[in-house]
C-alpha atoms as a PDB file:
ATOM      1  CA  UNK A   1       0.000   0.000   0.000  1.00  0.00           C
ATOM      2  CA  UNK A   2       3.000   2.793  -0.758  1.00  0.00           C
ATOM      3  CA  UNK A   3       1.874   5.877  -1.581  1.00  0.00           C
ATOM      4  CA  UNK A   4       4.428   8.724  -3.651  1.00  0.00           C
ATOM      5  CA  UNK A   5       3.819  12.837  -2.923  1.00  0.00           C
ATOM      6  CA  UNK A   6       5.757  14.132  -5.605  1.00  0.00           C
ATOM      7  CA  UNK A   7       6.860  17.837  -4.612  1.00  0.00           C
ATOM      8  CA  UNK A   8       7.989  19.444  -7.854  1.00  0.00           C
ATOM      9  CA  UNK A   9       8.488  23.408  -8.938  1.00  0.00           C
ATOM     10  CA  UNK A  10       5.707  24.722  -9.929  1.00  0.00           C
ATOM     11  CA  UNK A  11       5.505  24.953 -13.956  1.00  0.00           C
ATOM     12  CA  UNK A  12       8.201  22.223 -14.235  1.00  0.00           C
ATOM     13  CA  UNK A  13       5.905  19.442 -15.288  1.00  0.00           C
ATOM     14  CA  UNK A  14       3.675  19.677 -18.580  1.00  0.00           C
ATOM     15  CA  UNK A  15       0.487  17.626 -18.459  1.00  0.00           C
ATOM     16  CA  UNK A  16       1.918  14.884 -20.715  1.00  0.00           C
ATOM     17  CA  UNK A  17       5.056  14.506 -18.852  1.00  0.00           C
ATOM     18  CA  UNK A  18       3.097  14.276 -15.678  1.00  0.00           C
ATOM     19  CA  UNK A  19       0.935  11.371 -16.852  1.00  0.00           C
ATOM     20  CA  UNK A  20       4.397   9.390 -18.078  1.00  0.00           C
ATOM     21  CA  UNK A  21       5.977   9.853 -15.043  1.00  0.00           C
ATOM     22  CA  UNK A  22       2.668   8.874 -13.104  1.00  0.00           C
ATOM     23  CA  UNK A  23       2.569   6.011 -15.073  1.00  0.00           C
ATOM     24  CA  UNK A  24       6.520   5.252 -14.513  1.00  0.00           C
ATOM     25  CA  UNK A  25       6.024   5.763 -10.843  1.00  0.00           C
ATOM     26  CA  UNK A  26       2.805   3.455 -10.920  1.00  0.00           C
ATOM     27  CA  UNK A  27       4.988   0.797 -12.105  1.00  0.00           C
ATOM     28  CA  UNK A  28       7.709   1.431  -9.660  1.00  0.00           C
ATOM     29  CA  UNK A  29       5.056   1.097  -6.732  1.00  0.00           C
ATOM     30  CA  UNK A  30       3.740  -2.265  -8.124  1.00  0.00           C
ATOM     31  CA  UNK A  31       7.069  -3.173  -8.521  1.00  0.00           C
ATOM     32  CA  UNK A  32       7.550  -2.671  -4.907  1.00  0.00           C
ATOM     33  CA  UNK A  33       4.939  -4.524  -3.990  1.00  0.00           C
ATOM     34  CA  UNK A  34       6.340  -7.508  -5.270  1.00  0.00           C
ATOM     35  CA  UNK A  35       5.166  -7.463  -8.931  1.00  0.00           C
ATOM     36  CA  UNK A  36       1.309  -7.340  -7.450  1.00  0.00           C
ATOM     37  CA  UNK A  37       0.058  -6.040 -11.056  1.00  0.00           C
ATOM     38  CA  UNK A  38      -3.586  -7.187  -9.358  1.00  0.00           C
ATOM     39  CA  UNK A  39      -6.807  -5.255  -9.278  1.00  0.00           C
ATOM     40  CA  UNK A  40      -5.830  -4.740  -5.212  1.00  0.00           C
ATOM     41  CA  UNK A  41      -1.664  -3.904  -6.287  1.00  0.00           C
ATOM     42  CA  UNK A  42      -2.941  -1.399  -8.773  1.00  0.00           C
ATOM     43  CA  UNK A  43      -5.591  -0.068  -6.215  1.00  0.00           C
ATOM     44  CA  UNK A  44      -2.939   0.591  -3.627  1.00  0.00           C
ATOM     45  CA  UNK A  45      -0.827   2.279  -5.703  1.00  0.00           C
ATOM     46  CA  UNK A  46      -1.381   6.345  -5.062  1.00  0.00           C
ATOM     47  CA  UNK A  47       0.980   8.834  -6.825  1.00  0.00           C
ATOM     48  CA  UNK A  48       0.448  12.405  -6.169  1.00  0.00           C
ATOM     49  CA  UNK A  49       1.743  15.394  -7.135  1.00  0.00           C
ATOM     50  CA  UNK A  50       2.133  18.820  -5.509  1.00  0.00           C
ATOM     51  CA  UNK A  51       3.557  22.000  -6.983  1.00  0.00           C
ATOM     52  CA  UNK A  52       5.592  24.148  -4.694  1.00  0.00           C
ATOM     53  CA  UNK A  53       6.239  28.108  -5.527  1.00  0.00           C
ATOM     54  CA  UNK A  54       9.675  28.919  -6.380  1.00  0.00           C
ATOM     55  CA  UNK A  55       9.684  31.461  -3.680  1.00  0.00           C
ATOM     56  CA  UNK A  56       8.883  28.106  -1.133  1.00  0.00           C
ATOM     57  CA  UNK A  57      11.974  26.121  -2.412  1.00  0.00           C
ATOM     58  CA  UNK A  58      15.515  26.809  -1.791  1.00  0.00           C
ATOM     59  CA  UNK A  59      18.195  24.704  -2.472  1.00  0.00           C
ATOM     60  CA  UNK A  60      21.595  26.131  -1.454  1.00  0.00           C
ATOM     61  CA  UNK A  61      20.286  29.342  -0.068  1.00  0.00           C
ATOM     62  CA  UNK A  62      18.648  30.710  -3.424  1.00  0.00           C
ATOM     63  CA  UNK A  63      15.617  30.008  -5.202  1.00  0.00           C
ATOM     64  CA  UNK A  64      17.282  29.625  -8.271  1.00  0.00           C
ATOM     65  CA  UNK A  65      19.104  26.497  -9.992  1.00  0.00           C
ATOM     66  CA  UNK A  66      22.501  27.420  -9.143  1.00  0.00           C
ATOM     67  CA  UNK A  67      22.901  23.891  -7.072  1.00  0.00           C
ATOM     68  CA  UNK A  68      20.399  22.064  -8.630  1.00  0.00           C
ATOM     69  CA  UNK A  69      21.521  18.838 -10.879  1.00  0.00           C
ATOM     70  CA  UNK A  70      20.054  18.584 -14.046  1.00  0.00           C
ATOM     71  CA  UNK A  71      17.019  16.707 -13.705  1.00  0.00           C
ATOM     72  CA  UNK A  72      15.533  19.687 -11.646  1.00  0.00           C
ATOM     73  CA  UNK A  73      14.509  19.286  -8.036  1.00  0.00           C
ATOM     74  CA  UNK A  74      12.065  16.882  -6.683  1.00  0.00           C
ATOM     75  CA  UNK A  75      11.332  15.648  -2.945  1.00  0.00           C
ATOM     76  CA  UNK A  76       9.609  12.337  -3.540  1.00  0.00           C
ATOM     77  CA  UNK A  77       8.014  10.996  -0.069  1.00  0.00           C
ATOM     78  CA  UNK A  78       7.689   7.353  -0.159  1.00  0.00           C
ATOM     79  CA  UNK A  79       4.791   5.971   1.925  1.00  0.00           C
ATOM     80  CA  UNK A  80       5.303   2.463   3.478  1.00  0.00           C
ATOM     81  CA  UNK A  81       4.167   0.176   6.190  1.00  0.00           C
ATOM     82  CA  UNK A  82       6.670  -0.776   8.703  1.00  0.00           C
ATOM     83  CA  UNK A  83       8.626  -3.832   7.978  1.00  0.00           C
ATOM     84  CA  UNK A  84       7.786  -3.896   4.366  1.00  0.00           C
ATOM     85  CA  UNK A  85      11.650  -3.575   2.988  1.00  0.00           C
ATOM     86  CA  UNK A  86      14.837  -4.508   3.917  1.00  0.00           C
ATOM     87  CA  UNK A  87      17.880  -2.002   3.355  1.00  0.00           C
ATOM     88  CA  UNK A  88      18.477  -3.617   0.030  1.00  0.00           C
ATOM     89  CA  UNK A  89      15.065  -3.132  -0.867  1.00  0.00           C
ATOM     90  CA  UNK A  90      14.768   0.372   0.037  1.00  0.00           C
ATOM     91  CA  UNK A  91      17.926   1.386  -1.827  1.00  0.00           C
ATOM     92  CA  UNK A  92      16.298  -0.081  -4.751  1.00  0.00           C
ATOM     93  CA  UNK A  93      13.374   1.531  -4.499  1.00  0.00           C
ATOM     94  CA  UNK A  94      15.433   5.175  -4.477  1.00  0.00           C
ATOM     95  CA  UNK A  95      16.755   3.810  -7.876  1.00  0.00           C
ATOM     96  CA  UNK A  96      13.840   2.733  -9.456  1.00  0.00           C
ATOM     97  CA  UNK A  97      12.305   5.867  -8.557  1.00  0.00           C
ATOM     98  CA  UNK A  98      15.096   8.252  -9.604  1.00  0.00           C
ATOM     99  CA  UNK A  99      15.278   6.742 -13.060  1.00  0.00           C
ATOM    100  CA  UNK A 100      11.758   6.710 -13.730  1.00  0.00           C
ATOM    101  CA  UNK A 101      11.282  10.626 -12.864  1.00  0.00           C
ATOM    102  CA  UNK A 102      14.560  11.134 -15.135  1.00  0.00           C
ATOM    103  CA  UNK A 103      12.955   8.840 -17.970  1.00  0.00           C
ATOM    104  CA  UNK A 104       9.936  10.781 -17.715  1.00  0.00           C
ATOM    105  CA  UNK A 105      11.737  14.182 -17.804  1.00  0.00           C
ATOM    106  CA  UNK A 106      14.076  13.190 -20.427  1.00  0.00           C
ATOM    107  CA  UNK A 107      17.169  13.775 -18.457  1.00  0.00           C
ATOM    108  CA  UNK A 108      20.232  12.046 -19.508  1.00  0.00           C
ATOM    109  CA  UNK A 109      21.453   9.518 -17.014  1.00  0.00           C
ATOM    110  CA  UNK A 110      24.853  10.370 -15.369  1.00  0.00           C
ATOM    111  CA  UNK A 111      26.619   9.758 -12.364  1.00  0.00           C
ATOM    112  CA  UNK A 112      24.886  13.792 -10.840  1.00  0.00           C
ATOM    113  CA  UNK A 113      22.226  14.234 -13.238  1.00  0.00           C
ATOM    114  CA  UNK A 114      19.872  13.016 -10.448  1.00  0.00           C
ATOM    115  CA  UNK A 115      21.200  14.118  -7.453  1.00  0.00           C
ATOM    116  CA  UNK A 116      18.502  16.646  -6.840  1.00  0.00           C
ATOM    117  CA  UNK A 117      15.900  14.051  -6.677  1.00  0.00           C
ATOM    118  CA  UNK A 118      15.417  13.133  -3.077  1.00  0.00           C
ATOM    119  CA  UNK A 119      13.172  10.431  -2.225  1.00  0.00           C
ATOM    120  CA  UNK A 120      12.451  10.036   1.574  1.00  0.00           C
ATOM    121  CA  UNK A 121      11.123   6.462   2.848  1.00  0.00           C
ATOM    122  CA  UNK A 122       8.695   6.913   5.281  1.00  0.00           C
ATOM    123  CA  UNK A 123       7.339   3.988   7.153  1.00  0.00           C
ATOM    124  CA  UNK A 124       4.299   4.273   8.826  1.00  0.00           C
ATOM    125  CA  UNK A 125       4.507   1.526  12.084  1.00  0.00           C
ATOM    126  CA  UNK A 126       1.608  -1.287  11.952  1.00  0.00           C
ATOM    127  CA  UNK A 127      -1.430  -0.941  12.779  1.00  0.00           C
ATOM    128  CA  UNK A 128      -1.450   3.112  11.960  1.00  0.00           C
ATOM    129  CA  UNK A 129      -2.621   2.376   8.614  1.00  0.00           C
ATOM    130  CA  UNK A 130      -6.200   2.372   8.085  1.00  0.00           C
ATOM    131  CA  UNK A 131      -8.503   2.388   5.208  1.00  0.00           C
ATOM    132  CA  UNK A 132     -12.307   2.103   5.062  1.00  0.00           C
ATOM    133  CA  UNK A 133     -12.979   3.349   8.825  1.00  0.00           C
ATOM    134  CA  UNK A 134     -10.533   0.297   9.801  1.00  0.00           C
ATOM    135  CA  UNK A 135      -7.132  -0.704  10.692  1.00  0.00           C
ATOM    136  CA  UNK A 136      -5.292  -2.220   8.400  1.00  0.00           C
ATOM    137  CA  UNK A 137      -1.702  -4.782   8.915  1.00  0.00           C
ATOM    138  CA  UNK A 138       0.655  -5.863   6.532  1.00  0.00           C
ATOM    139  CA  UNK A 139      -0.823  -8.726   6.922  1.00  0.00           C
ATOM    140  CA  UNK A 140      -4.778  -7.807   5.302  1.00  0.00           C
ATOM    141  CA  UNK A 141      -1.999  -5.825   2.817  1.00  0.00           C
ATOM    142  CA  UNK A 142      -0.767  -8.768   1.239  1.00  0.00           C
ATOM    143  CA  UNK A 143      -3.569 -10.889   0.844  1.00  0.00           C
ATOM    144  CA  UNK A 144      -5.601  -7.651  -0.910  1.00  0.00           C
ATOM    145  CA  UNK A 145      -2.197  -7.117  -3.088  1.00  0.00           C
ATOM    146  CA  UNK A 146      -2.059 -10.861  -3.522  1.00  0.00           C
ATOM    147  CA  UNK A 147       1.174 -10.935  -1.936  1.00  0.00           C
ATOM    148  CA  UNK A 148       2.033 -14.587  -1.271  1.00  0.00           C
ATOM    149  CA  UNK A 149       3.079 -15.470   2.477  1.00  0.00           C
ATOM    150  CA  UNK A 150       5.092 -18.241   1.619  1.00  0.00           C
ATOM    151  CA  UNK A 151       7.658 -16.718   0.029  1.00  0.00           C
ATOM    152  CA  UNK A 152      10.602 -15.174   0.721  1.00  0.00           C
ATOM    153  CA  UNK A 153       9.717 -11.413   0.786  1.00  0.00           C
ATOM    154  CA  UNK A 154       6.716 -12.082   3.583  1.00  0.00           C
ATOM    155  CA  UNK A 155       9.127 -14.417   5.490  1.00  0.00           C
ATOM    156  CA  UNK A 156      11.283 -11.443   5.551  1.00  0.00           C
ATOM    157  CA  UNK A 157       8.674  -9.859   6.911  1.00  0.00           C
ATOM    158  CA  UNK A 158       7.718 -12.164   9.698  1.00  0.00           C
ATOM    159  CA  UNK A 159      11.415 -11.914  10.686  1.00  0.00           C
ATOM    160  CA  UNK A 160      11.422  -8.685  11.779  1.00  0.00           C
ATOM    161  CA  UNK A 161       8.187  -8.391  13.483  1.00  0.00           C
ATOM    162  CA  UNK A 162       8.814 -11.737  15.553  1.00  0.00           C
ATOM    163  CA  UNK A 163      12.090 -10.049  16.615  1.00  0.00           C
ATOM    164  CA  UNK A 164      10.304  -6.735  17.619  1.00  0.00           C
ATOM    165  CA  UNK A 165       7.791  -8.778  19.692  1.00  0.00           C
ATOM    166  CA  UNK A 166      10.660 -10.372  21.455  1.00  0.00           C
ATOM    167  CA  UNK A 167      12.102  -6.988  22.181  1.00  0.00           C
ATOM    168  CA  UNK A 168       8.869  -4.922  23.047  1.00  0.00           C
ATOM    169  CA  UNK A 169       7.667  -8.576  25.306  1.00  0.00           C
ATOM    170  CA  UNK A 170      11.757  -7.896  26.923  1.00  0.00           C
ATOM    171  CA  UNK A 171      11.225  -4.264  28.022  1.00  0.00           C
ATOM    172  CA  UNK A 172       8.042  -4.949  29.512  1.00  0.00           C
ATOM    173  CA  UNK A 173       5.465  -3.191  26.901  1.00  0.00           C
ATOM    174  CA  UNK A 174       1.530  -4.046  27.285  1.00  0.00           C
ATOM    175  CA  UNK A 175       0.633  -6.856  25.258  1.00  0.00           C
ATOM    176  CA  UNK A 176      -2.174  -4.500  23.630  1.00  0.00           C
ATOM    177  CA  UNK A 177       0.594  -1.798  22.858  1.00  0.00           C
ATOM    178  CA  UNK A 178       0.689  -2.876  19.063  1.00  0.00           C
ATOM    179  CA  UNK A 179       3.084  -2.041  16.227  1.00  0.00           C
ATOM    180  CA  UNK A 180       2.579  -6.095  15.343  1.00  0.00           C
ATOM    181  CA  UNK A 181       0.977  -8.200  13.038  1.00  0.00           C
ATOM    182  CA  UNK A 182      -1.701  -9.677  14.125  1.00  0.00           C
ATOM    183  CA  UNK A 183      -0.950 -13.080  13.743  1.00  0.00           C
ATOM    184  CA  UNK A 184       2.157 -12.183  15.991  1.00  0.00           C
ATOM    185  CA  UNK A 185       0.627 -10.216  18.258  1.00  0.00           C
ATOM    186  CA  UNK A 186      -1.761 -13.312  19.392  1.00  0.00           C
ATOM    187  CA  UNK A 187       1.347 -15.429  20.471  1.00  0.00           C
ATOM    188  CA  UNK A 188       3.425 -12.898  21.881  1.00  0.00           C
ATOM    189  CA  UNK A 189       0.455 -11.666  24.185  1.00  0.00           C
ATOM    190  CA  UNK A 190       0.059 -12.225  27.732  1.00  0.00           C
ATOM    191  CA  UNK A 191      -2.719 -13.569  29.625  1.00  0.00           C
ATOM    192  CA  UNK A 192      -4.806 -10.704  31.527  1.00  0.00           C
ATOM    193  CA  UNK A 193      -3.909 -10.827  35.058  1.00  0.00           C
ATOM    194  CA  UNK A 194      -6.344 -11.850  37.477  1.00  0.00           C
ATOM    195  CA  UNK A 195      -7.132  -9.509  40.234  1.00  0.00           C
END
């Protein structure tokens, strides 16, 4: 369920090269959903883009392109649940997206052509995701994406959450706390204490 905010200059994109590098950036989220090209992949996959004044962006100290790499600036926020990537992963998905916006834009690929294209990851911790009016996990995630659990990328996934339950159930946090998945919250809780 990763969701892109473009932040561009305002006037910078044309309407055609906006819908290519939506449609790059599509790709790019499906792609980082494990290939889930699925009605439920594709109906996760939010791009949006926001224009920001010249007068609101300064690179450098100026408003100007003086330190600005050829591909223009862009602050691409990358939405993600917690535990969805490992640090391979991630530094993939900074690739992926920094060539698509430069494909889209028509700048030439070189070794600074793209260095003003950030792209933050920002993980939003389980169970502050909802959707609907309700909570959704990684878990309800991958079965709408038709993420198999099985595999490799999920296992992954288990991983990490089965070793923060082992740390949250060390320092003594309430059972109810959450930040799990469900399925791991259920056999890392604790009985209610009787009275």
């Amino acid at each position: 369920m990763p969701i892109m905010d473009v932040r561009y200059p305002a006037g910078r994109l044309e309407k055609t090269t906006k819908a290519t590098m939506a449609a790059k950036l599509t790709d790019v989220l499906i792609r980082m959903e494990g290939s889930a090209n699925t009605l439920g992949g594709r109906a996760f996959a939010a791009v949006l883009f926001t224009e920001v004044a010249d007068d609101n962006w300064w690179v450098g100290g100026r408003t100007d392109n003086e330190f600005v790499s050829a591909s223009g600036k862009f602050l691409v926020h990358v939405t993600i649940p917690e535990g969805y990537m490992n640090a391979v992963h991630k530094t993939e998905v900074h690739v992926w997206v920094t060539t698509a916006i430069m494909e889209a834009t028509g700048t030439k690929p070189d070794a600074a052509a793209g260095s003003s294209i950030q792209v933050i990851l920002d993980e939003v911790p389980e169970g502050n995701w909802g959707a609907g009016g309700h909570t959704i996990s990684l878990e309800s995630i991958a079965d709408s994406v038709g993420m198999r659990k099985d595999g490799d990328r999920f296992a992954w996934v288990r991983s990490y959450f089965e070793a923060k339950a082992r740390q949250l159930t060390a320092f003594g946090f309430p059972s109810d706390a959450g930040g799990l998945l469900p399925s791991i919250a259920r056999k890392f809780s604790k009985p209610a204490r009787s009275a």
